[in-house]
PDB file of N, CA and C in Angstrom:
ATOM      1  N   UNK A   1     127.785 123.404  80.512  1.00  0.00           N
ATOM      2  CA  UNK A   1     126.409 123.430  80.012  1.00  0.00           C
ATOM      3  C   UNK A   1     126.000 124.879  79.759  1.00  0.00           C
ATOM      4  N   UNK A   2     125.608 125.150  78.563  1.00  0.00           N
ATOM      5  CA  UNK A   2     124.833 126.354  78.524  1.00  0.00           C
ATOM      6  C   UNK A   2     123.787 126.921  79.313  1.00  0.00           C
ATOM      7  N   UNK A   3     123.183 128.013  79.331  1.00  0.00           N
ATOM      8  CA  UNK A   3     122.164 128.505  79.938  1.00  0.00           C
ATOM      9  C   UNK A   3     120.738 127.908  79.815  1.00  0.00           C
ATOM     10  N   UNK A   4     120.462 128.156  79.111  1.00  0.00           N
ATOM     11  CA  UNK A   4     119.046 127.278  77.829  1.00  0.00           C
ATOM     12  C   UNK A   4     119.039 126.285  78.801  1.00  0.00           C
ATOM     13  N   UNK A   5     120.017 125.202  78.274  1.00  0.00           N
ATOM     14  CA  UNK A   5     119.789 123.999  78.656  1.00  0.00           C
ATOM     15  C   UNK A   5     120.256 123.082  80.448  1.00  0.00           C
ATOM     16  N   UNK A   6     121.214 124.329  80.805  1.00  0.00           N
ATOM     17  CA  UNK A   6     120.619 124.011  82.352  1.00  0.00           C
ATOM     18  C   UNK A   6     119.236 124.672  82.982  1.00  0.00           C
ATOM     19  N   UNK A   7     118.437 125.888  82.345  1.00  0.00           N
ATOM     20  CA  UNK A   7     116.984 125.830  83.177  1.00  0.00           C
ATOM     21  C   UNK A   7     116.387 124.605  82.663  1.00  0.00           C
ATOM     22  N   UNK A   8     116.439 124.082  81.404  1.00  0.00           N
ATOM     23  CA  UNK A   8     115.795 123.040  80.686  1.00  0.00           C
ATOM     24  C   UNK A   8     116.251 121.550  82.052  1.00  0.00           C
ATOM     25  N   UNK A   9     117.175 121.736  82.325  1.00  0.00           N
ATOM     26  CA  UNK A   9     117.521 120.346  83.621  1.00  0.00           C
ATOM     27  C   UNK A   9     117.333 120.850  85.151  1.00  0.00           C
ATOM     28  N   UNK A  10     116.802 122.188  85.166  1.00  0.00           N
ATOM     29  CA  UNK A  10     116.235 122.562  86.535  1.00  0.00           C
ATOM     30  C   UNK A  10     114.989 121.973  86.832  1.00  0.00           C
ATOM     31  N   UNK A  11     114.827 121.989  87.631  1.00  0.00           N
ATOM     32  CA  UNK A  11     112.963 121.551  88.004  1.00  0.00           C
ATOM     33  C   UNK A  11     112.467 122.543  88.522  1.00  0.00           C
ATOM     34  N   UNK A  12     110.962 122.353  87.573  1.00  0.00           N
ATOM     35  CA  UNK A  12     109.990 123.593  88.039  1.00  0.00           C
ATOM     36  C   UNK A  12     109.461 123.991  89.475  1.00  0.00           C
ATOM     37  N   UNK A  13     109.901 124.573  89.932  1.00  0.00           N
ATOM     38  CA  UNK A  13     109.144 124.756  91.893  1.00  0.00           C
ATOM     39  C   UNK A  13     107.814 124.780  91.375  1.00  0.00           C
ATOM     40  N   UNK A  14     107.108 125.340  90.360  1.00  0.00           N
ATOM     41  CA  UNK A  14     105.909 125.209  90.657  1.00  0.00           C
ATOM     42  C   UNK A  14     105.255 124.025  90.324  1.00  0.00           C
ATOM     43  N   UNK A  15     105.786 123.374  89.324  1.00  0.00           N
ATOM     44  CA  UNK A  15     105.460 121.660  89.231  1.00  0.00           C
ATOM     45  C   UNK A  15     105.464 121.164  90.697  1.00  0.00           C
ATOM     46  N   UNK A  16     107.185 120.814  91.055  1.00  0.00           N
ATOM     47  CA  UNK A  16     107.081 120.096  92.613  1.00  0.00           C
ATOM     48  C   UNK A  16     105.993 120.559  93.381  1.00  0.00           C
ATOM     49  N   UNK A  17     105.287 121.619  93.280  1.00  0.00           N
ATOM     50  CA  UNK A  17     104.482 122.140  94.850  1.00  0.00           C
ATOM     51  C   UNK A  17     103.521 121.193  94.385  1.00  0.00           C
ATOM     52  N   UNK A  18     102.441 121.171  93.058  1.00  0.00           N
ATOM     53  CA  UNK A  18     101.842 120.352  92.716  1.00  0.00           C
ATOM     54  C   UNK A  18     101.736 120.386  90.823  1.00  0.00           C
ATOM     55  N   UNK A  19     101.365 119.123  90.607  1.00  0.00           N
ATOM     56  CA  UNK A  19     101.534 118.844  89.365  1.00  0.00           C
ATOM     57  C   UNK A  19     100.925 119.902  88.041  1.00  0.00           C
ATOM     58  N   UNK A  20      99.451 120.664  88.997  1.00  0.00           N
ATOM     59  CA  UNK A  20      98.496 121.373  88.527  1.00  0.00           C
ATOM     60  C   UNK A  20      99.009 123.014  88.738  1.00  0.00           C
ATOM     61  N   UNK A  21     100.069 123.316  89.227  1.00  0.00           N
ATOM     62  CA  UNK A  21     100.177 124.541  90.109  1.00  0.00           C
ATOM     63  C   UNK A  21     101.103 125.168  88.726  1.00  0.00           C
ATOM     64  N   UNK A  22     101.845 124.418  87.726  1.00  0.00           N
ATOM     65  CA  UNK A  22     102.376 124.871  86.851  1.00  0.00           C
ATOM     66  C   UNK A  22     101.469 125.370  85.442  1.00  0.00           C
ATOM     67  N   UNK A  23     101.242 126.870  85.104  1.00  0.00           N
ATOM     68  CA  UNK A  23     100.376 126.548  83.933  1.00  0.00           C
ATOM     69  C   UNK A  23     101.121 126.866  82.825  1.00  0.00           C
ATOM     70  N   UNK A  24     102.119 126.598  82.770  1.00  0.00           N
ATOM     71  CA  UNK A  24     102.793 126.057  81.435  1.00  0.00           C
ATOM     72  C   UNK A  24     102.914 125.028  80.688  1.00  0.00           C
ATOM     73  N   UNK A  25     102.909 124.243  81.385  1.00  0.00           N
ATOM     74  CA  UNK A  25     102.501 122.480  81.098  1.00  0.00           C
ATOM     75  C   UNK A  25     103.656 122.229  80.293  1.00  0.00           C
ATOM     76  N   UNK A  26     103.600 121.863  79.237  1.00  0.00           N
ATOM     77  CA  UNK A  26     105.096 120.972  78.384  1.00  0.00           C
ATOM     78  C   UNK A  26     105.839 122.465  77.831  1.00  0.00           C
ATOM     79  N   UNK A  27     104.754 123.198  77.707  1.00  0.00           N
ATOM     80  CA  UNK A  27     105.709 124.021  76.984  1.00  0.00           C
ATOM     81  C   UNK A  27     106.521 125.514  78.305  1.00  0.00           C
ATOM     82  N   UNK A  28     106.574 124.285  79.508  1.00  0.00           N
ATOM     83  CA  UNK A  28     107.784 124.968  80.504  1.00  0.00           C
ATOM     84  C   UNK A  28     109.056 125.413  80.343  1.00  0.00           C
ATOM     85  N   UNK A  29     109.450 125.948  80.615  1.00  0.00           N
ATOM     86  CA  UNK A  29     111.281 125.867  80.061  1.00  0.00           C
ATOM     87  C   UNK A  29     111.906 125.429  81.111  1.00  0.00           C
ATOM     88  N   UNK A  30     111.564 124.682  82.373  1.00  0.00           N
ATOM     89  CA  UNK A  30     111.795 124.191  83.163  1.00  0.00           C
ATOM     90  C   UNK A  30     111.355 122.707  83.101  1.00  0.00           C
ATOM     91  N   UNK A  31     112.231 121.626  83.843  1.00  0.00           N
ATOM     92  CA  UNK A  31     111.855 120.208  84.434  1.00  0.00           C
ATOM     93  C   UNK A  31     111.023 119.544  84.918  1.00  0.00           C
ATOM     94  N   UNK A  32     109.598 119.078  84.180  1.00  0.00           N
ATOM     95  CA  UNK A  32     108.784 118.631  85.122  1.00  0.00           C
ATOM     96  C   UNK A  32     108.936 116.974  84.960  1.00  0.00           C
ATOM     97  N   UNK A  33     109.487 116.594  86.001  1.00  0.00           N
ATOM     98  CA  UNK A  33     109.536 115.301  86.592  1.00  0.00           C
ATOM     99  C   UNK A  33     108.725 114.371  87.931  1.00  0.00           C
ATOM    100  N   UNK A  34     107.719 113.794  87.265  1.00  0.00           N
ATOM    101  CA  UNK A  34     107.107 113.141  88.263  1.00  0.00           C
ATOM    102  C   UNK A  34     108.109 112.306  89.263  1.00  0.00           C
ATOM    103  N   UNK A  35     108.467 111.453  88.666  1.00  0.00           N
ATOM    104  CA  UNK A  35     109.673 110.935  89.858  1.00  0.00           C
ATOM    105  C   UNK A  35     110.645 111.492  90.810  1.00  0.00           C
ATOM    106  N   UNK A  36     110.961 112.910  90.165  1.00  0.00           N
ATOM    107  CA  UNK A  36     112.360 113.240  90.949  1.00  0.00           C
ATOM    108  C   UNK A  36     111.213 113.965  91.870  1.00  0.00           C
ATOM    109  N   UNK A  37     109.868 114.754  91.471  1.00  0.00           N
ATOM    110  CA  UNK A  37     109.453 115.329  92.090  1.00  0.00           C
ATOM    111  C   UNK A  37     108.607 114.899  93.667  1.00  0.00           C
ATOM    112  N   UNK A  38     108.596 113.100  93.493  1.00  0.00           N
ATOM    113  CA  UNK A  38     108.077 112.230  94.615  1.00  0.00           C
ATOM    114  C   UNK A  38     109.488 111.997  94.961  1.00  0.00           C
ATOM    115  N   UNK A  39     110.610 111.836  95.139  1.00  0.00           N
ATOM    116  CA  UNK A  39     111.807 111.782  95.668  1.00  0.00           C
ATOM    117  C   UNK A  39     112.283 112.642  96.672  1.00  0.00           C
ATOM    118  N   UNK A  40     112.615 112.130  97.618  1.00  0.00           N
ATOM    119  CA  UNK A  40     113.021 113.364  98.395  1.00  0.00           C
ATOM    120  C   UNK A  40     114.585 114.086  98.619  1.00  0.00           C
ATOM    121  N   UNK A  41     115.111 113.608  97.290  1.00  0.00           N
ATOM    122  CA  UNK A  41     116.580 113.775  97.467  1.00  0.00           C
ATOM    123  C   UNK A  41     117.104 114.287  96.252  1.00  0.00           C
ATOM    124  N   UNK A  42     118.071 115.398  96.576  1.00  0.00           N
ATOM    125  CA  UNK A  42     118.861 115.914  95.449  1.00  0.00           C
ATOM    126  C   UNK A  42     119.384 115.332  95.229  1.00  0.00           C
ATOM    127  N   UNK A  43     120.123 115.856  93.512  1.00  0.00           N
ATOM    128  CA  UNK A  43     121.007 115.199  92.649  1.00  0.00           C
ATOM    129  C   UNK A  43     122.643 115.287  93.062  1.00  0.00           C
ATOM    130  N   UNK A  44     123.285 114.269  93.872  1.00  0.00           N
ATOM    131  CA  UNK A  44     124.587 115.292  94.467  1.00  0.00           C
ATOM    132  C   UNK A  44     125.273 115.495  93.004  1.00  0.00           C
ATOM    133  N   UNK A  45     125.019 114.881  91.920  1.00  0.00           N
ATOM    134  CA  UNK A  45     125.667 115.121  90.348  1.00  0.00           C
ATOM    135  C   UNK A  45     125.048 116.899  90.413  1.00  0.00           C
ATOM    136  N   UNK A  46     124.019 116.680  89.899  1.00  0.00           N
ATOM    137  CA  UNK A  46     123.411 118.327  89.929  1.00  0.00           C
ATOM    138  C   UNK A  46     124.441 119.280  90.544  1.00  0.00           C
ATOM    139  N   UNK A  47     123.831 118.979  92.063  1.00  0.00           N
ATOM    140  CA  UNK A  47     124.159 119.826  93.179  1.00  0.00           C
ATOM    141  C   UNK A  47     126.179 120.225  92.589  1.00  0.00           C
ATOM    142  N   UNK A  48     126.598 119.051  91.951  1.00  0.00           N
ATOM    143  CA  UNK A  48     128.200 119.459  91.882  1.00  0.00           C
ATOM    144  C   UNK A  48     128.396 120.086  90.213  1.00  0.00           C
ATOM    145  N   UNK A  49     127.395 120.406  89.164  1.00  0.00           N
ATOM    146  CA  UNK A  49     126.896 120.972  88.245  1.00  0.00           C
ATOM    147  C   UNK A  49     127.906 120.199  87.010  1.00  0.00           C
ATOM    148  N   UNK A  50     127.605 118.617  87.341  1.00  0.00           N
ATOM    149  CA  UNK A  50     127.765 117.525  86.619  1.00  0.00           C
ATOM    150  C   UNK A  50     127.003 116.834  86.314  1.00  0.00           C
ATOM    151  N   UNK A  51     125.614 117.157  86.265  1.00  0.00           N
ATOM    152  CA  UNK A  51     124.495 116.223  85.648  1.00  0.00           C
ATOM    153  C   UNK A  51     123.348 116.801  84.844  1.00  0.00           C
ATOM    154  N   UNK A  52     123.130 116.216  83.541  1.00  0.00           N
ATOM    155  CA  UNK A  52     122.711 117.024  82.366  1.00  0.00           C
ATOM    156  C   UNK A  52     121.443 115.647  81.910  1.00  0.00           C
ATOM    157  N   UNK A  53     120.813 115.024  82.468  1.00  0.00           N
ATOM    158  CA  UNK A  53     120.544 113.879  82.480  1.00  0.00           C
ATOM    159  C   UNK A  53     119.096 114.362  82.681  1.00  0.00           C
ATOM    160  N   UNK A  54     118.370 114.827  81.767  1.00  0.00           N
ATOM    161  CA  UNK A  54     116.637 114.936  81.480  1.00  0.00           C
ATOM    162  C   UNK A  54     115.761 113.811  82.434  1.00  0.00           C
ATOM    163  N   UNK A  55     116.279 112.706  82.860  1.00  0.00           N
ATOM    164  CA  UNK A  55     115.434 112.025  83.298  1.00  0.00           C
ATOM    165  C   UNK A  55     115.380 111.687  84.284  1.00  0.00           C
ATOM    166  N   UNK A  56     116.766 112.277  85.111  1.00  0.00           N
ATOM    167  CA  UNK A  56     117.564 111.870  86.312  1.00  0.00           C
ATOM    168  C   UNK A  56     116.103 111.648  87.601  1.00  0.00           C
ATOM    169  N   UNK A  57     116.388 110.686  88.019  1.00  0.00           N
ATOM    170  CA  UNK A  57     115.231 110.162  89.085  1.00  0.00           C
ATOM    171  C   UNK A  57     115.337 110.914  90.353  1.00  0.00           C
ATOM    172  N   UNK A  58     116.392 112.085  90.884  1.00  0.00           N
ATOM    173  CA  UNK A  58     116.661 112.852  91.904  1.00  0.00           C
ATOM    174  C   UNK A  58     115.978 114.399  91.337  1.00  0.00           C
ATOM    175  N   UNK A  59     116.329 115.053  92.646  1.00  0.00           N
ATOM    176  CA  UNK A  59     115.626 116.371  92.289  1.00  0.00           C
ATOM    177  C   UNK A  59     117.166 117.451  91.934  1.00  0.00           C
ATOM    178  N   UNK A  60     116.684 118.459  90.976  1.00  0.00           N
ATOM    179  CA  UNK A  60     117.766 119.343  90.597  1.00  0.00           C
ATOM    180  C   UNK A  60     117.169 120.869  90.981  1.00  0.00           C
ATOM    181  N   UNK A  61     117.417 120.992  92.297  1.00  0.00           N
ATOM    182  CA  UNK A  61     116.353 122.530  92.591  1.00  0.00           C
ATOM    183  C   UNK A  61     117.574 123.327  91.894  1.00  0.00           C
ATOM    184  N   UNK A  62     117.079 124.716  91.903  1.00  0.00           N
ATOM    185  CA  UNK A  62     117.634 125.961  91.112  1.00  0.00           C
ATOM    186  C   UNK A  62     118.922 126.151  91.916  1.00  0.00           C
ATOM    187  N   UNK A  63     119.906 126.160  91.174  1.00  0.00           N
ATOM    188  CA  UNK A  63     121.579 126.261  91.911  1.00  0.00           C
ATOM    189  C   UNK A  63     121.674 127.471  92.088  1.00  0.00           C
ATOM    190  N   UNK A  64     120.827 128.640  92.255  1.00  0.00           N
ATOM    191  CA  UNK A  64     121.438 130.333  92.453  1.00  0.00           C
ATOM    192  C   UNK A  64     121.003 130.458  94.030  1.00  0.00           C
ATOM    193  N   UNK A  65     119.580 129.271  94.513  1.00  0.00           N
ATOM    194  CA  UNK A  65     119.213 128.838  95.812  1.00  0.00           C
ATOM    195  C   UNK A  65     120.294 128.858  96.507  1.00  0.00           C
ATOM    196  N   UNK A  66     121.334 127.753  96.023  1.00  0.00           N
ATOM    197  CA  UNK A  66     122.842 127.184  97.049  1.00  0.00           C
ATOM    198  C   UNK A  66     123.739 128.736  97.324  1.00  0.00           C
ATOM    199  N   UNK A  67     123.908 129.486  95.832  1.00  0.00           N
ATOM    200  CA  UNK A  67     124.895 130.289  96.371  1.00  0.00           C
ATOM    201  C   UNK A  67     124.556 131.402  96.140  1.00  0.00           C
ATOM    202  N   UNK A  68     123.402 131.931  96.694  1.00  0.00           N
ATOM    203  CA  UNK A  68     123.138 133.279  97.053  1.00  0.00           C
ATOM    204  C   UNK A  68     123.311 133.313  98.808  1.00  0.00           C
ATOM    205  N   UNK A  69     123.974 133.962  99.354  1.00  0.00           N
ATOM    206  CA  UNK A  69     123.652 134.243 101.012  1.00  0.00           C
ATOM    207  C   UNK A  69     122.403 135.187 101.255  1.00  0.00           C
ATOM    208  N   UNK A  70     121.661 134.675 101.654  1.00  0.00           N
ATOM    209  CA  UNK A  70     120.778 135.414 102.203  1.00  0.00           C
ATOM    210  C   UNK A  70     120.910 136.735 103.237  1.00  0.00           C
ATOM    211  N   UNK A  71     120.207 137.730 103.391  1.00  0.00           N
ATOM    212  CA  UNK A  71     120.718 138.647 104.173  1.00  0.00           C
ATOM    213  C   UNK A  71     120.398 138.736 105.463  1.00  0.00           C
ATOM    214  N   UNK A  72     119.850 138.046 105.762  1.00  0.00           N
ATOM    215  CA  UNK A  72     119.126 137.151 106.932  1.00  0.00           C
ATOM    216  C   UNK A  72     120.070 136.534 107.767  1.00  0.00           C
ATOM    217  N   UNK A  73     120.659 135.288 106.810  1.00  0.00           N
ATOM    218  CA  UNK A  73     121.925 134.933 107.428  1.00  0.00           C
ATOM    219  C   UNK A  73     123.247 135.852 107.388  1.00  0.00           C
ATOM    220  N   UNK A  74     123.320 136.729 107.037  1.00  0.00           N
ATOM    221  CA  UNK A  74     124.725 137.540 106.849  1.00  0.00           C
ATOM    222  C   UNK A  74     124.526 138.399 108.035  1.00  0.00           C
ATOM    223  N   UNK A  75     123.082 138.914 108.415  1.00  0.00           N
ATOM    224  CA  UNK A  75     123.193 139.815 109.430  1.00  0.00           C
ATOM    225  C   UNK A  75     123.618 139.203 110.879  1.00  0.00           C
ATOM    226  N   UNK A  76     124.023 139.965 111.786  1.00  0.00           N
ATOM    227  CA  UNK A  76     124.614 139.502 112.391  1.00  0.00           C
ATOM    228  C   UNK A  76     123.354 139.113 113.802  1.00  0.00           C
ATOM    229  N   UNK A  77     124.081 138.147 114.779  1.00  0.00           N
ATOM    230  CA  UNK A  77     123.048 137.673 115.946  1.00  0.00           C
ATOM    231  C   UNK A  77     122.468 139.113 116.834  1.00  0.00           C
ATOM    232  N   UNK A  78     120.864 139.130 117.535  1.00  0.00           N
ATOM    233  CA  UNK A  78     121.127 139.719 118.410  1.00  0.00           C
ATOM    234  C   UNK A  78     121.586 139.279 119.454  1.00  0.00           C
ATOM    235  N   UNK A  79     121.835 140.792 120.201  1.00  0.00           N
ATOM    236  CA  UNK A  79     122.622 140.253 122.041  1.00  0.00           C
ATOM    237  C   UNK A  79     121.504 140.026 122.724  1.00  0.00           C
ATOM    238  N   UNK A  80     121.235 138.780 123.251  1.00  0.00           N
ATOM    239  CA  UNK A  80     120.270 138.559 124.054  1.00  0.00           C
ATOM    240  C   UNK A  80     120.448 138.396 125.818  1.00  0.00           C
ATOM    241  N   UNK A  81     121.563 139.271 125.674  1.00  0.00           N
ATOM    242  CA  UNK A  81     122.623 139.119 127.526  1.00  0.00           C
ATOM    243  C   UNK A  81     121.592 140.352 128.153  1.00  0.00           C
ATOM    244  N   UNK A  82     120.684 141.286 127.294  1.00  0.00           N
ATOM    245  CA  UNK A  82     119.708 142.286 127.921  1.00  0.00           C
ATOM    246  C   UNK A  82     118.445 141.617 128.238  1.00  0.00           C
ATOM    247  N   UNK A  83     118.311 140.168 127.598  1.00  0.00           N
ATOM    248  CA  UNK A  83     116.497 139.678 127.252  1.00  0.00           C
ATOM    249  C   UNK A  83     116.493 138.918 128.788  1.00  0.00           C
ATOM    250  N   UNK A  84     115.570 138.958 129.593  1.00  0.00           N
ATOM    251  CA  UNK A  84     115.435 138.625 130.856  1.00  0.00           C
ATOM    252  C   UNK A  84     115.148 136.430 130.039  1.00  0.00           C
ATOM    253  N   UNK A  85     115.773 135.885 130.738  1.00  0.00           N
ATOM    254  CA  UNK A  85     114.656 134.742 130.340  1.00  0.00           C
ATOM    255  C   UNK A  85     114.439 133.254 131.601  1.00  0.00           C
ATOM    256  N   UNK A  86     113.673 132.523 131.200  1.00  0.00           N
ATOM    257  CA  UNK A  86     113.728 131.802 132.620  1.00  0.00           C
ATOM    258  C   UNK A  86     113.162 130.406 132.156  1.00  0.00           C
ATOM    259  N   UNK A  87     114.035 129.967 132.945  1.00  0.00           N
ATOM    260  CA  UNK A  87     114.351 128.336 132.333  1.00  0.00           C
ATOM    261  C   UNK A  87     112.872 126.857 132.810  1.00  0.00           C
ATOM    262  N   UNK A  88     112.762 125.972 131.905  1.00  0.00           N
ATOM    263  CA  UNK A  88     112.055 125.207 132.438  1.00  0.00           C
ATOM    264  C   UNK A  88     111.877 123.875 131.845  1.00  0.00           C
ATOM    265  N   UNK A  89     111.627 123.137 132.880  1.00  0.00           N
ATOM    266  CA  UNK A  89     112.086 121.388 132.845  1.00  0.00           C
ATOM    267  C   UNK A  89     110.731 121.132 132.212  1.00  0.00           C
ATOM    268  N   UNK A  90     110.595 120.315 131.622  1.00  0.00           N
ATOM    269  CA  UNK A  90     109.400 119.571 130.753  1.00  0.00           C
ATOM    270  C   UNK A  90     110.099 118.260 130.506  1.00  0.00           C
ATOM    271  N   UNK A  91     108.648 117.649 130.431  1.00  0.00           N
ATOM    272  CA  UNK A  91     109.106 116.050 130.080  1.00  0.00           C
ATOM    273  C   UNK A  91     108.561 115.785 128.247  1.00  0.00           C
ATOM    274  N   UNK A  92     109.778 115.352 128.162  1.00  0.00           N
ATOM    275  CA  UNK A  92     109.583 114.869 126.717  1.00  0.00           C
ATOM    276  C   UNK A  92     109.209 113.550 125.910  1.00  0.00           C
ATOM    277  N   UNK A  93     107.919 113.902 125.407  1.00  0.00           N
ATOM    278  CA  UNK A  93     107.074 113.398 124.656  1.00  0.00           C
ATOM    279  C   UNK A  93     107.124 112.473 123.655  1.00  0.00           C
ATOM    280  N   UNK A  94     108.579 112.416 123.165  1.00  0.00           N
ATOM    281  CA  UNK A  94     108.844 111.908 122.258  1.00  0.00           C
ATOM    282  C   UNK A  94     110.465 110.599 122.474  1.00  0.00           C
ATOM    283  N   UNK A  95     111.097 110.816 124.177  1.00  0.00           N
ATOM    284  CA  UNK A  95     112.022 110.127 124.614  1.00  0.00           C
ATOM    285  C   UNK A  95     111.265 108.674 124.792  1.00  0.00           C
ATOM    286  N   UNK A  96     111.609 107.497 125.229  1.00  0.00           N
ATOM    287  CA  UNK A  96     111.841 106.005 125.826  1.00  0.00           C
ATOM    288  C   UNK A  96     111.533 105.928 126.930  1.00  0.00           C
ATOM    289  N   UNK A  97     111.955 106.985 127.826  1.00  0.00           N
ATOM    290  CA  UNK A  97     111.746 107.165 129.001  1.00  0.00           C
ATOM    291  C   UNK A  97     111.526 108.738 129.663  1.00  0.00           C
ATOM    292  N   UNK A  98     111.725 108.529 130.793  1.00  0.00           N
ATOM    293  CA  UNK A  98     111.048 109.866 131.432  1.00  0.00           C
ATOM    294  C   UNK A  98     112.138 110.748 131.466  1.00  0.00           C
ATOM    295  N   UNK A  99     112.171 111.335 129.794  1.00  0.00           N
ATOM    296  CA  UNK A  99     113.585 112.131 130.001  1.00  0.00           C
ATOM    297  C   UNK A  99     112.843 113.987 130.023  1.00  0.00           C
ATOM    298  N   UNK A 100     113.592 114.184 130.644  1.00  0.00           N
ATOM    299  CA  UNK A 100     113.466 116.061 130.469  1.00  0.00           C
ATOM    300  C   UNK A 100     114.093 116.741 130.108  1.00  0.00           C
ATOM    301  N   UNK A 101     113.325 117.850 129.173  1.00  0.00           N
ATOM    302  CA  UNK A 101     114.266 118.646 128.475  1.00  0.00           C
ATOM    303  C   UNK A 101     114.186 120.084 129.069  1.00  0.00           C
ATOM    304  N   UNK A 102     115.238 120.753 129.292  1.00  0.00           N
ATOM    305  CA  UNK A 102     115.082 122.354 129.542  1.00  0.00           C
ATOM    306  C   UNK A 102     115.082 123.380 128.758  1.00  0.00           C
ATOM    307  N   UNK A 103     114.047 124.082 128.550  1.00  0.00           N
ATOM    308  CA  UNK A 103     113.554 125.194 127.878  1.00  0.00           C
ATOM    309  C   UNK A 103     114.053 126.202 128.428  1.00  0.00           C
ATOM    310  N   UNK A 104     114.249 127.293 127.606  1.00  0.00           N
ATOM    311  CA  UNK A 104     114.645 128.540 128.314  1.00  0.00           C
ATOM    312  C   UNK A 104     113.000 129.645 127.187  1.00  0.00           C
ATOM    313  N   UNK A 105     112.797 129.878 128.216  1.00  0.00           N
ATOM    314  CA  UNK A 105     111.265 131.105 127.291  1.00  0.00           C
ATOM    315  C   UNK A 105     112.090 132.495 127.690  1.00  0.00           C
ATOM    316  N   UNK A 106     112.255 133.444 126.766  1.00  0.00           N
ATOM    317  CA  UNK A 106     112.674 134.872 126.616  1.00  0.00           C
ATOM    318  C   UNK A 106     110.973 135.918 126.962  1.00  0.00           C
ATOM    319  N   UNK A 107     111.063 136.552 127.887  1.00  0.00           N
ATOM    320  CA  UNK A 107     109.933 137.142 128.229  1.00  0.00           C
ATOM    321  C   UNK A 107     109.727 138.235 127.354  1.00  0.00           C
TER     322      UNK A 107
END
C-alpha cells in the first residue's frame, strides 16, 4: 500500500477521542469511522499491514505507535535494593471471599 492511502485507512485519534474533536471533518486525510471508533478492538488484518478495507468495522490506530520503542521503556529499571519499603496485608475488595492482598509502600 502506498503512503496516501494507508493514512487514508488510519483512523483519526482525534475523531476516536470524540466525533466533534476533529476539525477537519470529511476533508481529513485520515479515517473517520463511527463503528470501528465504538469498537473496542483492533484490526489484527491492519495490525499485520494486510487490510486496506475503508470500512473495516475494527479499529486501525497509527502503525509507527507499534514500532517505535519508547525511551521510557528502553531505559533501564531503577535499583530499588536502596528504597527502604514495608509491607502490608489489606483485604480485597474486589475477591469472593476474605482474600488479602500484600502491598509493599516504598517510603
Amino acid at each position: 500500500m502506498d503512503e496516501e492511502f494507508m493514512k487514508r485507512c488510519t483512523d483519526c485519534v482525534y475523531f476516536f477521542a470524540s466525533p466533534f474533536t476533529c476539525k477537519k471533518g470529511v476533508k481529513c486525510e485520515y479515517r473517520h469511522s463511527d463503528t470501528a471508533r465504538l469498537n473496542p478492538r483492533d484490526c489484527w488484518y491492519w495490525l499485520s499491514g494486510t487490510c486496506s478495507n475503508l470500512s473495516c468495522r475494527f479499529r486501525h490506530p497509527p502503525l509507527d505507535v507499534h514500532n517505535e520503542v519508547s525511551t521510557e521503556a528502553a531505559a533501564p529499571l531503577p535499583n530499588h535494593s536502596t528504597v527502604p519499603a514495608t509491607k502490608t496485608t489489606v483485604r480485597c475488595s474486589f475477591a469472593n471471599s476474605d482474600t488479602r492482598v500484600s502491598l509493599i509502600f516504598s517510603h
